[in-house]
C-alpha atoms as a PDB file:
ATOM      1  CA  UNK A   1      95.354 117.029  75.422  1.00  0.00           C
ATOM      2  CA  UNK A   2      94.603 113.989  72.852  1.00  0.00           C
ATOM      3  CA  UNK A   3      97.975 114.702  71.643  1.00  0.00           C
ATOM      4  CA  UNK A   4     100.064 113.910  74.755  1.00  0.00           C
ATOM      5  CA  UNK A   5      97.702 110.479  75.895  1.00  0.00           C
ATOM      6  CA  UNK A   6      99.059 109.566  72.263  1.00  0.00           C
ATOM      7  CA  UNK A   7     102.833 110.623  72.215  1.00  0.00           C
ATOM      8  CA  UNK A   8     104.666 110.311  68.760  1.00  0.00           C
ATOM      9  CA  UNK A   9     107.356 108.052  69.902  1.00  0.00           C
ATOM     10  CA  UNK A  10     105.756 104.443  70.470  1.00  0.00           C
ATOM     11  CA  UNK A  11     101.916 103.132  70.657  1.00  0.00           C
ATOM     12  CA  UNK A  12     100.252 103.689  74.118  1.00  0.00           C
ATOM     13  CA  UNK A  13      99.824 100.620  76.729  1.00  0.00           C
ATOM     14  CA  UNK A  14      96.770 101.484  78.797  1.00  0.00           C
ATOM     15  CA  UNK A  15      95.103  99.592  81.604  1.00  0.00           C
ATOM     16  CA  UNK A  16      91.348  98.941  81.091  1.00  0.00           C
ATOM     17  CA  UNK A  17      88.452  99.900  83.377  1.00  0.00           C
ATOM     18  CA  UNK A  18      87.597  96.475  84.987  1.00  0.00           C
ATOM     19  CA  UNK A  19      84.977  96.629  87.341  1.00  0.00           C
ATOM     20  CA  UNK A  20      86.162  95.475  90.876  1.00  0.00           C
ATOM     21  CA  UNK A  21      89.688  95.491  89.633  1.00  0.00           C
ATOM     22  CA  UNK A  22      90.807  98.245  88.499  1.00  0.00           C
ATOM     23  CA  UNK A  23      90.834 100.403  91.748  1.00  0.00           C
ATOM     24  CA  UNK A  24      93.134 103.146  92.946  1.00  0.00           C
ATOM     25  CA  UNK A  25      95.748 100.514  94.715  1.00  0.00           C
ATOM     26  CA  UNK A  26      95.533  98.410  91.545  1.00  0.00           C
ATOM     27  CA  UNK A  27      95.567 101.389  89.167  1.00  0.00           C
ATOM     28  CA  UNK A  28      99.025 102.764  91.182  1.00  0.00           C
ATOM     29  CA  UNK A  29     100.642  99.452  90.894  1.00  0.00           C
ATOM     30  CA  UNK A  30     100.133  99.355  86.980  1.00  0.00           C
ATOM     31  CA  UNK A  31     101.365 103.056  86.494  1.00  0.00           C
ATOM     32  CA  UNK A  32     104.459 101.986  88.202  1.00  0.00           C
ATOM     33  CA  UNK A  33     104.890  99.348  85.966  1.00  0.00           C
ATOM     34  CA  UNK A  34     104.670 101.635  82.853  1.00  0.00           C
ATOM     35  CA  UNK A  35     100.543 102.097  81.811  1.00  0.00           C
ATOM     36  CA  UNK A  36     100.804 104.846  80.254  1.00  0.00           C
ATOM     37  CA  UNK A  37      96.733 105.559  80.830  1.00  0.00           C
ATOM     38  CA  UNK A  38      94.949 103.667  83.438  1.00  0.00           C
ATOM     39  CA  UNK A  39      91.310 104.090  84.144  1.00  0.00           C
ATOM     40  CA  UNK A  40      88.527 103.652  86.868  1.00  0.00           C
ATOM     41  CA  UNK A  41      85.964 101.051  86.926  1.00  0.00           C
ATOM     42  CA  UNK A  42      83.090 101.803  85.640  1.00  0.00           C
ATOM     43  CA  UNK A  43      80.812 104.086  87.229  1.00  0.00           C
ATOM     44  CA  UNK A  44      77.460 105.011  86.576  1.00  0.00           C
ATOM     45  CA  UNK A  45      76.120 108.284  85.527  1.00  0.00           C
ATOM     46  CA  UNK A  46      72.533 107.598  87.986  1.00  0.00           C
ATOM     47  CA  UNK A  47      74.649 106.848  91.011  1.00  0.00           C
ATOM     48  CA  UNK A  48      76.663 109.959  90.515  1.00  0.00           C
ATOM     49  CA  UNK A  49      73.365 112.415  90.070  1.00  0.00           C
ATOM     50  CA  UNK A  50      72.201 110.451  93.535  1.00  0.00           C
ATOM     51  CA  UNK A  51      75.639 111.632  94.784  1.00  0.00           C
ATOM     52  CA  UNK A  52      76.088 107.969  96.240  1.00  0.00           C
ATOM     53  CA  UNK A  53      79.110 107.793  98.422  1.00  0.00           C
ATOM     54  CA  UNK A  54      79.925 104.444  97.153  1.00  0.00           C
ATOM     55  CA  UNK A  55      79.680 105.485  93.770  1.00  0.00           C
ATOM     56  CA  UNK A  56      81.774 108.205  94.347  1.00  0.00           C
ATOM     57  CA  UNK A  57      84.416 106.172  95.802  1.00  0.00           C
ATOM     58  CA  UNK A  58      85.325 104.265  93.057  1.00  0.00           C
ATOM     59  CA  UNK A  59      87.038 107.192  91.633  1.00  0.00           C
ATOM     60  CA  UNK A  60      87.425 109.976  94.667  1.00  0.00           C
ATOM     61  CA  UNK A  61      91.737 110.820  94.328  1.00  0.00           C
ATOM     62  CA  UNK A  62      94.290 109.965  97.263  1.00  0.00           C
ATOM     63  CA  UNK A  63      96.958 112.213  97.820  1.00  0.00           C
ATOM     64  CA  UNK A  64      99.928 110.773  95.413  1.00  0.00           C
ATOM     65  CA  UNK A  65      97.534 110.315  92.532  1.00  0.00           C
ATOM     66  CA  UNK A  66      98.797 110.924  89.142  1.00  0.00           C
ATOM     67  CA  UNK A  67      96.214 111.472  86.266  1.00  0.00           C
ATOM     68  CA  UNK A  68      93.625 109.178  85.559  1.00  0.00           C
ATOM     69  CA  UNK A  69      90.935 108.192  83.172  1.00  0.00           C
ATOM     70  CA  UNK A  70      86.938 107.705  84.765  1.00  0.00           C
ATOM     71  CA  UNK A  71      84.840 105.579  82.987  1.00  0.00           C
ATOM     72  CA  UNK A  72      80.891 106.389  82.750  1.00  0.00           C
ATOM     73  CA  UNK A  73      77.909 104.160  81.997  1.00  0.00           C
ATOM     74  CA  UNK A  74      74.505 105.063  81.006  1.00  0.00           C
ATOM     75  CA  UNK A  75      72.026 105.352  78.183  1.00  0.00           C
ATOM     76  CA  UNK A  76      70.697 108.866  78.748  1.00  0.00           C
ATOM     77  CA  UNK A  77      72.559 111.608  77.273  1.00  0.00           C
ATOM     78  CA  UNK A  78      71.259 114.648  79.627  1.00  0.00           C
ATOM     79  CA  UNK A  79      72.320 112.404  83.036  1.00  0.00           C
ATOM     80  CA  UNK A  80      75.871 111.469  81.265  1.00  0.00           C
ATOM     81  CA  UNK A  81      75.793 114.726  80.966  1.00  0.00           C
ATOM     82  CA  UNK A  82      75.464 115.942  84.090  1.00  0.00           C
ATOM     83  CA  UNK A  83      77.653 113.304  85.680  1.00  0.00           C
ATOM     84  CA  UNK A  84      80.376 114.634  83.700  1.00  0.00           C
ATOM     85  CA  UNK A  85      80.434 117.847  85.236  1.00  0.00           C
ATOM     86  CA  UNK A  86      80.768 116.297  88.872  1.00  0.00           C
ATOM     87  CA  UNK A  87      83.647 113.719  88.024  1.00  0.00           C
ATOM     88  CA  UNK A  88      85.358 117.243  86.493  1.00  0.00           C
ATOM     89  CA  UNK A  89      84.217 119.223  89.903  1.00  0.00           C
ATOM     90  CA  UNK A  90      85.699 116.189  92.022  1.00  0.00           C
ATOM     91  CA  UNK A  91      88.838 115.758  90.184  1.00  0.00           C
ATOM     92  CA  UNK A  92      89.630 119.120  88.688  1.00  0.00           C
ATOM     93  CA  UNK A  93      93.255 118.386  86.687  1.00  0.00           C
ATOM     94  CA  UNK A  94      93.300 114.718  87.982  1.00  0.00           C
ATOM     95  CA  UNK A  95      91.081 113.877  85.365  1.00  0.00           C
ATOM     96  CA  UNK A  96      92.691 113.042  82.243  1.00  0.00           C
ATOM     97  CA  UNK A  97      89.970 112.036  80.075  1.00  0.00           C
ATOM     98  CA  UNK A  98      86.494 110.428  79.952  1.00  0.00           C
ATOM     99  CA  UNK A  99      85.687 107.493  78.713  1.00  0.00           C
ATOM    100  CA  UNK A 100      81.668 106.197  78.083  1.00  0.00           C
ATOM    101  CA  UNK A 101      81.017 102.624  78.406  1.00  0.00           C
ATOM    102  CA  UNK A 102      79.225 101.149  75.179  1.00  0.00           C
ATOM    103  CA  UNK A 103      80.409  97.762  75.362  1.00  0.00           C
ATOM    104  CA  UNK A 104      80.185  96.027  78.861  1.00  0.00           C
ATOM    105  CA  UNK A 105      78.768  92.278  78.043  1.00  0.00           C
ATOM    106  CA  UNK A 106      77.394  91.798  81.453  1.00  0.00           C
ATOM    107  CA  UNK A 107      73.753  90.879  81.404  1.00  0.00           C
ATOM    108  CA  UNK A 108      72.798  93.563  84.386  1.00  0.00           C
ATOM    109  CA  UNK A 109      74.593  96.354  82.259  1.00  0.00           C
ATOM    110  CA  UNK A 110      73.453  95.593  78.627  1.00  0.00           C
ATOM    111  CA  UNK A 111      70.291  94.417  79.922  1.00  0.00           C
ATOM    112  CA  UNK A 112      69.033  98.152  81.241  1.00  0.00           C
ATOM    113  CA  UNK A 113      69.949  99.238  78.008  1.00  0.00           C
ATOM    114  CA  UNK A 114      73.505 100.609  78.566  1.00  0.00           C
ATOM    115  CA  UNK A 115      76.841  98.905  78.022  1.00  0.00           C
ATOM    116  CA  UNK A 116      77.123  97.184  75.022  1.00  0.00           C
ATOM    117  CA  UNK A 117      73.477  97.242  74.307  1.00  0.00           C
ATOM    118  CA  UNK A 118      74.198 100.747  72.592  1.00  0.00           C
ATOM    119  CA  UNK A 119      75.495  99.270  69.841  1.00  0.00           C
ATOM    120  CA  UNK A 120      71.924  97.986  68.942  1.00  0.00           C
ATOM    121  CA  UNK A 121      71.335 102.046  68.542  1.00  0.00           C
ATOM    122  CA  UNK A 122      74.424 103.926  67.034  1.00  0.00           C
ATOM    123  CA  UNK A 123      72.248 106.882  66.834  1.00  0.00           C
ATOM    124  CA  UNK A 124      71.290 106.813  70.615  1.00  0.00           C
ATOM    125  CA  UNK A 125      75.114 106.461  71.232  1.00  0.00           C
ATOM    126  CA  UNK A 126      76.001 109.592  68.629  1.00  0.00           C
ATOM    127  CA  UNK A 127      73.768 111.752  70.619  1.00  0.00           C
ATOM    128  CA  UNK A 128      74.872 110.463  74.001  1.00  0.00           C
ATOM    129  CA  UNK A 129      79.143 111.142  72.585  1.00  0.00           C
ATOM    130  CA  UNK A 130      77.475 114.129  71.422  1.00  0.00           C
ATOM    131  CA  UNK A 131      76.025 115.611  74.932  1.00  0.00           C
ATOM    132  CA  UNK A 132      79.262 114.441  77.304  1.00  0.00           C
ATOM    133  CA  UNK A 133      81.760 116.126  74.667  1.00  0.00           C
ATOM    134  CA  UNK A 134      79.640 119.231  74.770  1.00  0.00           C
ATOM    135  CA  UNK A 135      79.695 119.150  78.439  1.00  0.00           C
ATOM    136  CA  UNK A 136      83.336 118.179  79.349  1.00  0.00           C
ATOM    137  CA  UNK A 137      86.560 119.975  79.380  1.00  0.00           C
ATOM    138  CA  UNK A 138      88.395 116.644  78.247  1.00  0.00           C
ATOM    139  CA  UNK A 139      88.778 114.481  76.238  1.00  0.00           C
ATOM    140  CA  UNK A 140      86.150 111.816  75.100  1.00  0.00           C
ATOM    141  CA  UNK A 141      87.041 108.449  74.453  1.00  0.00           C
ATOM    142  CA  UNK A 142      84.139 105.593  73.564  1.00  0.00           C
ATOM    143  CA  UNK A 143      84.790 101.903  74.758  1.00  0.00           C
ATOM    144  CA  UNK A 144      82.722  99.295  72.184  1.00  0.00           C
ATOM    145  CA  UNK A 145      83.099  96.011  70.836  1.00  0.00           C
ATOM    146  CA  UNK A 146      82.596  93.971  67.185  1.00  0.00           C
ATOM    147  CA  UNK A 147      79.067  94.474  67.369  1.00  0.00           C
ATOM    148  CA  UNK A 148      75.807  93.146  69.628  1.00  0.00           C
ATOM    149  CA  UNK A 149      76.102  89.107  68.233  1.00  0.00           C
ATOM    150  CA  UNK A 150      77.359  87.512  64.957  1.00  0.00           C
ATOM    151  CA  UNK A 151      74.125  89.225  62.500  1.00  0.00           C
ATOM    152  CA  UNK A 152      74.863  92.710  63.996  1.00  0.00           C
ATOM    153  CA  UNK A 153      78.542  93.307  63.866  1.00  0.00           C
ATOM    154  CA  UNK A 154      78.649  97.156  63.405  1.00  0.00           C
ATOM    155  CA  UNK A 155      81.851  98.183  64.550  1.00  0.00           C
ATOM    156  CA  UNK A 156      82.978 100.488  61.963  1.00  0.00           C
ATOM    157  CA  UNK A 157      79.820 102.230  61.415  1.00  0.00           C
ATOM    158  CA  UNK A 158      79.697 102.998  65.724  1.00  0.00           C
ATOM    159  CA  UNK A 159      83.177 104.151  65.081  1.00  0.00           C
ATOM    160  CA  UNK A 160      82.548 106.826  62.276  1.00  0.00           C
ATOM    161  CA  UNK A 161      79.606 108.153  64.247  1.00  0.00           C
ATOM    162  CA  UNK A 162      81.492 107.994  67.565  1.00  0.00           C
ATOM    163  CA  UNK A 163      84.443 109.730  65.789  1.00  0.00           C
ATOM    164  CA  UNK A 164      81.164 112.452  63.821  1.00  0.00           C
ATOM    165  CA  UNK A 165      80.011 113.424  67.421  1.00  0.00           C
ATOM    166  CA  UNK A 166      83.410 114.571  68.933  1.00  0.00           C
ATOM    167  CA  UNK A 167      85.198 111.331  70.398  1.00  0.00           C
ATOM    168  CA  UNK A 168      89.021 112.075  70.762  1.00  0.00           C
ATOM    169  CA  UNK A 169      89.984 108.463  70.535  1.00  0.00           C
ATOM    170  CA  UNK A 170      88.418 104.815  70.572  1.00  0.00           C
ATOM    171  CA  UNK A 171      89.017 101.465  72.302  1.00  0.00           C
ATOM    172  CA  UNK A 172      87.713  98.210  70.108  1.00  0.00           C
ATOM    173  CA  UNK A 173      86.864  95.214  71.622  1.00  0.00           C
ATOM    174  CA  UNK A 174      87.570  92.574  69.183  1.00  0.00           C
ATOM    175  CA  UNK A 175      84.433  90.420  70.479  1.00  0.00           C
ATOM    176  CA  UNK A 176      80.858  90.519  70.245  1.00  0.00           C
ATOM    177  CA  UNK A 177      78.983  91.119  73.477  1.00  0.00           C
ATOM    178  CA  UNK A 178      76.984  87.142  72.272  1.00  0.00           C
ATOM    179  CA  UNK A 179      80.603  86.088  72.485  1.00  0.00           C
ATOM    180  CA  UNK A 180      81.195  87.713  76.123  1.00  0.00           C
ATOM    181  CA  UNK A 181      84.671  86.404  77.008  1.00  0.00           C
ATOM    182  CA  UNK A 182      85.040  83.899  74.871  1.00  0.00           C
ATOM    183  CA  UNK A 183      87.052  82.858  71.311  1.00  0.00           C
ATOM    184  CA  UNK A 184      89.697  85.093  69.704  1.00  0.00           C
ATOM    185  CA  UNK A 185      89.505  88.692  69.591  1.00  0.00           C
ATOM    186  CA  UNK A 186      89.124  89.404  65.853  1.00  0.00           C
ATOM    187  CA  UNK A 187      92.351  91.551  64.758  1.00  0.00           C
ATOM    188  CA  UNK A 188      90.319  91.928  61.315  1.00  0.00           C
ATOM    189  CA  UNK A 189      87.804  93.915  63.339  1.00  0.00           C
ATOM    190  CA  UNK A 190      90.094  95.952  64.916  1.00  0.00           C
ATOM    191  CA  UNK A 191      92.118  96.769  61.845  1.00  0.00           C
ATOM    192  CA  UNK A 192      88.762  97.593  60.007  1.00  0.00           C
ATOM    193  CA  UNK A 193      88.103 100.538  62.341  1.00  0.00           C
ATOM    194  CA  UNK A 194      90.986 102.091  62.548  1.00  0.00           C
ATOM    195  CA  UNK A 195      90.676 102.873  58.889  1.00  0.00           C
ATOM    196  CA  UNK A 196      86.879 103.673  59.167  1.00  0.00           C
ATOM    197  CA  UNK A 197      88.239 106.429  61.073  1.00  0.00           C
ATOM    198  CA  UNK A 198      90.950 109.537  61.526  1.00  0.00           C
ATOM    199  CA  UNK A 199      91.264 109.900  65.837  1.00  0.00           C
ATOM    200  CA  UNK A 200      93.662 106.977  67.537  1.00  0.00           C
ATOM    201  CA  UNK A 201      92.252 103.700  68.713  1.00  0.00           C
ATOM    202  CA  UNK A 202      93.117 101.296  70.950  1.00  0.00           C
ATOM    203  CA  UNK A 203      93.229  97.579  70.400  1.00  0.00           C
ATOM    204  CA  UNK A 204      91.669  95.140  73.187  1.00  0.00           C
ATOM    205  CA  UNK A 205      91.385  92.084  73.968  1.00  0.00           C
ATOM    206  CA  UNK A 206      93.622  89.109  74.607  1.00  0.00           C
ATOM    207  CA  UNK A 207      96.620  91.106  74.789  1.00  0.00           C
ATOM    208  CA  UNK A 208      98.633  89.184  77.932  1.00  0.00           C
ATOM    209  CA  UNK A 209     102.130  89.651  77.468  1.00  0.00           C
ATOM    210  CA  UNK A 210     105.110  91.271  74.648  1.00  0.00           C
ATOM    211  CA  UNK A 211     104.437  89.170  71.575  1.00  0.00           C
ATOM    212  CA  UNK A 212     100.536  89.453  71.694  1.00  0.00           C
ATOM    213  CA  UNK A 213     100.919  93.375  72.178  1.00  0.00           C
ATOM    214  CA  UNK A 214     103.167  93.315  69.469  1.00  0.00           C
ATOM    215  CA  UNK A 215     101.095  90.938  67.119  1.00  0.00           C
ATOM    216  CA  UNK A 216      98.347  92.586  67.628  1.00  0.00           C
ATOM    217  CA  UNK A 217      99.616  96.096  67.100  1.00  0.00           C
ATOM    218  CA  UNK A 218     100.954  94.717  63.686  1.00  0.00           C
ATOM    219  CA  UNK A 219      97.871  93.033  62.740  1.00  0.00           C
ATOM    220  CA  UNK A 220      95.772  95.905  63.330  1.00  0.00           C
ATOM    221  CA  UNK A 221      97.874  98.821  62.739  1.00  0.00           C
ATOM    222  CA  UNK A 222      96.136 100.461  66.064  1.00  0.00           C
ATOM    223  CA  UNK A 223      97.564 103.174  68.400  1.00  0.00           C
ATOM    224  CA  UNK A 224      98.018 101.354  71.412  1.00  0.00           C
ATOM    225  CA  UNK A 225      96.971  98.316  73.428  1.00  0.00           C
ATOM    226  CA  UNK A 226      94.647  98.047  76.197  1.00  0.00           C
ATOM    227  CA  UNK A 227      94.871  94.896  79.119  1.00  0.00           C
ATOM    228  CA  UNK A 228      92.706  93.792  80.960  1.00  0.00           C
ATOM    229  CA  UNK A 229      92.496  90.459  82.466  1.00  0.00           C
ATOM    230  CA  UNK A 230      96.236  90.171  80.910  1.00  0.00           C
ATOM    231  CA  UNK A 231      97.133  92.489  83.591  1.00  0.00           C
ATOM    232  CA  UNK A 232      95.505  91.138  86.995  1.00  0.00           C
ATOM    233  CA  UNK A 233      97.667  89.489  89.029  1.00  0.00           C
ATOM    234  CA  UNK A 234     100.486  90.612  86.797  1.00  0.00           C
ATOM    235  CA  UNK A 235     101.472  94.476  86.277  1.00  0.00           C
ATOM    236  CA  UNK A 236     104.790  93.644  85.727  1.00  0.00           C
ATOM    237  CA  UNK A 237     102.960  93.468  82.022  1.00  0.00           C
ATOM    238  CA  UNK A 238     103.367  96.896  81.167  1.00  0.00           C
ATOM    239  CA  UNK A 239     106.792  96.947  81.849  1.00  0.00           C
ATOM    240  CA  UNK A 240     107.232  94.014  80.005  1.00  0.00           C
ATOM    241  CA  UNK A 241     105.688  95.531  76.548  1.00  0.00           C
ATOM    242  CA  UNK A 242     106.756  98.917  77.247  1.00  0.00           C
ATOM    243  CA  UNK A 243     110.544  97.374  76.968  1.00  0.00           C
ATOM    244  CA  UNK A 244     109.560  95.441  73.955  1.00  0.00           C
ATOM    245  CA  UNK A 245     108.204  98.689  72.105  1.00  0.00           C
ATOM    246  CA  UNK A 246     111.369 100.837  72.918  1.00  0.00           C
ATOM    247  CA  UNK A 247     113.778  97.796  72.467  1.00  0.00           C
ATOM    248  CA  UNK A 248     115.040  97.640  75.675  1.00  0.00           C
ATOM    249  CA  UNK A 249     115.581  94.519  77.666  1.00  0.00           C
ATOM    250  CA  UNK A 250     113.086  92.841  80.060  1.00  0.00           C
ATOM    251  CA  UNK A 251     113.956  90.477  82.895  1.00  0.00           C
ATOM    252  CA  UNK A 252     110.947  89.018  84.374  1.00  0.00           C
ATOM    253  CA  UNK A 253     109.903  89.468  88.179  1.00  0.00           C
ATOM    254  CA  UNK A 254     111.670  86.565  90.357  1.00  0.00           C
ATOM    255  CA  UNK A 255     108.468  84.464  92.893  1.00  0.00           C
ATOM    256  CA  UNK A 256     109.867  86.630  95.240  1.00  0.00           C
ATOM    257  CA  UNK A 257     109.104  90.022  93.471  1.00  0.00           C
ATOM    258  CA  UNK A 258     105.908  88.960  92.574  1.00  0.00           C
ATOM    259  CA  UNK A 259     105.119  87.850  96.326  1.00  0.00           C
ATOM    260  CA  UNK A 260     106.407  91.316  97.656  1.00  0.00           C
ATOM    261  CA  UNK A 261     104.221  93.209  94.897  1.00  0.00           C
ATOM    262  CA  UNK A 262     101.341  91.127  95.682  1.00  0.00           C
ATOM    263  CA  UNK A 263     101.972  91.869  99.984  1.00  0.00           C
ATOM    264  CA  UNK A 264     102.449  95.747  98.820  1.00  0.00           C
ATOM    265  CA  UNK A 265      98.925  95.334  97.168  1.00  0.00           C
ATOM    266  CA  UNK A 266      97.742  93.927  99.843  1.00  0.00           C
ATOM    267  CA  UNK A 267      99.015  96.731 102.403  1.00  0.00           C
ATOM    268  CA  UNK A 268      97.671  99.317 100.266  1.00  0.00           C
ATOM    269  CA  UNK A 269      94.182  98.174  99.862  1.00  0.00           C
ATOM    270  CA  UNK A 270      93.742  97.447 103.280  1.00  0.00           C
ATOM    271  CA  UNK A 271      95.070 100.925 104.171  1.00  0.00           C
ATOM    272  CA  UNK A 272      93.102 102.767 102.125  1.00  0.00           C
ATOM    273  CA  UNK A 273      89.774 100.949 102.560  1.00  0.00           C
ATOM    274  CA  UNK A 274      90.070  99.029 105.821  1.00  0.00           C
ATOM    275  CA  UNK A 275      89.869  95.426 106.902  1.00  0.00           C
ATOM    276  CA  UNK A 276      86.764  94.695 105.410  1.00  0.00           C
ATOM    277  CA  UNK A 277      88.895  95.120 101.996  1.00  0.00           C
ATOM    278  CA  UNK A 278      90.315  91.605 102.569  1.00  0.00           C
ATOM    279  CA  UNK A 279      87.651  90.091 101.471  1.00  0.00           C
ATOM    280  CA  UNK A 280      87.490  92.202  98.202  1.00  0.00           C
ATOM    281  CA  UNK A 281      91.622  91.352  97.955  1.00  0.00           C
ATOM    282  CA  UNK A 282      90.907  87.716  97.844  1.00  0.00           C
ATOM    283  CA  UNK A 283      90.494  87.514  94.177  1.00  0.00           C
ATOM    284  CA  UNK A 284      93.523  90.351  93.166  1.00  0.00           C
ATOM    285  CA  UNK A 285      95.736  87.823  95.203  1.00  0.00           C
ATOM    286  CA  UNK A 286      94.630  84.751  93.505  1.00  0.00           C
ATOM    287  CA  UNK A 287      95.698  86.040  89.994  1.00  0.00           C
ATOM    288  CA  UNK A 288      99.368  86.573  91.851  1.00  0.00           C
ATOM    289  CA  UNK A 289      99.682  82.738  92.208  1.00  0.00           C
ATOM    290  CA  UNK A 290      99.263  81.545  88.599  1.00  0.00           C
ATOM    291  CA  UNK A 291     101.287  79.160  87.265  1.00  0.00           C
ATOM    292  CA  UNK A 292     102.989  78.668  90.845  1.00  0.00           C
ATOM    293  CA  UNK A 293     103.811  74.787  92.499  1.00  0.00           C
ATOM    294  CA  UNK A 294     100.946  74.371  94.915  1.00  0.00           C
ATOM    295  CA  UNK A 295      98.575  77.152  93.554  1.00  0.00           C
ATOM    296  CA  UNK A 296      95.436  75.676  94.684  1.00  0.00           C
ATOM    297  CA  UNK A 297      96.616  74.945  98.147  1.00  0.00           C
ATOM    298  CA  UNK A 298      97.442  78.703  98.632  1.00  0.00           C
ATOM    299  CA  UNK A 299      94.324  79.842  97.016  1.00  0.00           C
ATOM    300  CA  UNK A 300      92.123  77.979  99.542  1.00  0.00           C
ATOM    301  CA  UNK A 301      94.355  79.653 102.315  1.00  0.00           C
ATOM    302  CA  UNK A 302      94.076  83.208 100.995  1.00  0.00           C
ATOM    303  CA  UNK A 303      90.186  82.543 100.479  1.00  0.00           C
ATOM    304  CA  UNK A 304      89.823  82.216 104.652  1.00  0.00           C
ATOM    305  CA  UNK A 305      91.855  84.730 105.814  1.00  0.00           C
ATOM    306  CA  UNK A 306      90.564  87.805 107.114  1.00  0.00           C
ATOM    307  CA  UNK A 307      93.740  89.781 108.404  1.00  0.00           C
ATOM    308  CA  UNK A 308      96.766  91.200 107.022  1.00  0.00           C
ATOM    309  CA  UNK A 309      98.904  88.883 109.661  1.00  0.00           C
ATOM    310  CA  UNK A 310      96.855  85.962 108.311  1.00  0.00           C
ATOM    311  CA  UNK A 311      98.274  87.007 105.154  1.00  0.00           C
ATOM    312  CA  UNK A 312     102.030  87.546 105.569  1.00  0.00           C
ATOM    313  CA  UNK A 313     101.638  84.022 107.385  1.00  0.00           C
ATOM    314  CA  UNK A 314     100.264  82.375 104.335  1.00  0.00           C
ATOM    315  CA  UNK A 315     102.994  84.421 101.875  1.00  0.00           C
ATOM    316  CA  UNK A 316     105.604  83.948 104.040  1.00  0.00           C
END
């Protein structure tokens, strides 16, 4: 299974889990644009054992589905555990792989001890790769970053121990979680643990169009890229880098291809989750407008309406 997400021919271009982003509508659009792996947001492992609807929802199929990645966060190894085996009960051979959260910056994650706070304790986070491998029927992938702040950068010793309990493959986040969002993602980082370790890994962070997939693919020597905020507003990306890896041309989308991708998003997400999805849309649509005459203007629009008509108006 490892062996096809990482096909011989070119390095992989994945989408990354992005929580409140990278939904099914969002996840379709980006496969049609030529991710070759695209993932849920992140879910967590306590709101599956509560079977919480909502929870559930974020990565229930739809009819049309292709195979998809779910991403898991937690810090206890017996309730990953467990949530594996209902993500594999739910999806059945939707689900491509799974992929545990160890690197989320956000101070309500890393703060309850998950996220990127498990890279303050690489042997809490062997045991916990340890458990979901044991308990899935798919592959294991681990999601980290440089280390916890500047004094604790870590990053190849998380990736051998990762790599010692069973992961399949790795994603590196060339940031700290002190740094959040913020500065250059350290290629130097990346490169360092791919050759800490034998199984693929996947380069992230500021990767936003052909020449930074390609620079940092060179720079690193990784098996892929991964976008993320390179990608919102914009999945023409994929296509984009995909066409740069296989040497074929790339035209970029017209205003007016962009506009009809970001209405078809639109249509989509309101179909599939109702009205009250508009106000969720707001910020996917805003990305859409970047770099656009009179970007503000629309934004302000888009952040009022509440129907689809309101929409097309404002798109025109």
């Amino acid at each position: 299974m490892t062996k096809a997400l990482f096909p011989a021919e070119r390095p992989v271009v994945c989408l990354a889990p992005m929580a409140g982003f990278s939904d099914r509508t969002f996840r379709l659009l980006c496969r049609e644009r030529g991710a070759d792996l695209v993932t849920s947001e992140m879910i967590s492992a306590k709101g599956l054992l509560f079977m919480s609807d909502k929870t559930r929802a974020l990565y229930l199929p739809e009819e049309g589905d292709a195979p998809y990645a779910v991403q898991l966060f937690g810090s206890e190894s017996e309730t990953l555990a467990k949530a594996v085996g209902i993500v594999e009960r739910d999806l059945g051979e939707l689900l491509l792989s799974i992929d545990l959260n160890m690197g989320c910056p956000a101070p309500k994650i890393a703060g309850n001890g998950d996220g990127s706070a498990l890279m303050r304790d690489p042997a809490l986070a062997g045991r916990i790769v340890r458990a979901v491998v044991d308990a899935a029927h798919v592959p294991v992938s681990v999601k980290f970053r440089k280390g916890w702040d500047a004094a604790h950068e870590n990053a190849e010793e998380f990736a051998r121990i990762c790599e010692a309990n069973g992961a399949a493959f790795l994603t590196i986040h060339g940031r700290t979680r002190e740094q959040m969002y913020s500065g250059i993602a350290d290629h130097a980082c990346m490169a360092r643990v791919k050759q800490a370790v034998k199984i693929p890994v996947i380069a992230n962070g500021d990767v936003h169009d052909a020449k930074s997939a390609l620079d940092t693919l060179h720079e690193t020597g990784c098996d892929g890229v991964m976008i993320g905020r390179g990608a919102l507003g914009n999945p023409f990306v994929f296509e984009e880098i995909v066409c740069a890896l296989e040497g074929r041309p790339y035209t970029p989308p017209t205003w007016d291809e962009r506009r009809e991708t970001a209405m078809r998003h639109a249509r989509m997400a309101l179909a599939e989750k109702g009205d009250h999805a508009i106000i969720e849309l707001r910020k996917h649509l805003a990305f859409y407008l970047r770099g656009i005459h009179d970007a503000a203007k629309l934004r302000t629009r888009i952040n009022t309406c509440k129907t689809l008509e309101e929409l097309e108006q404002i798109w025109g």
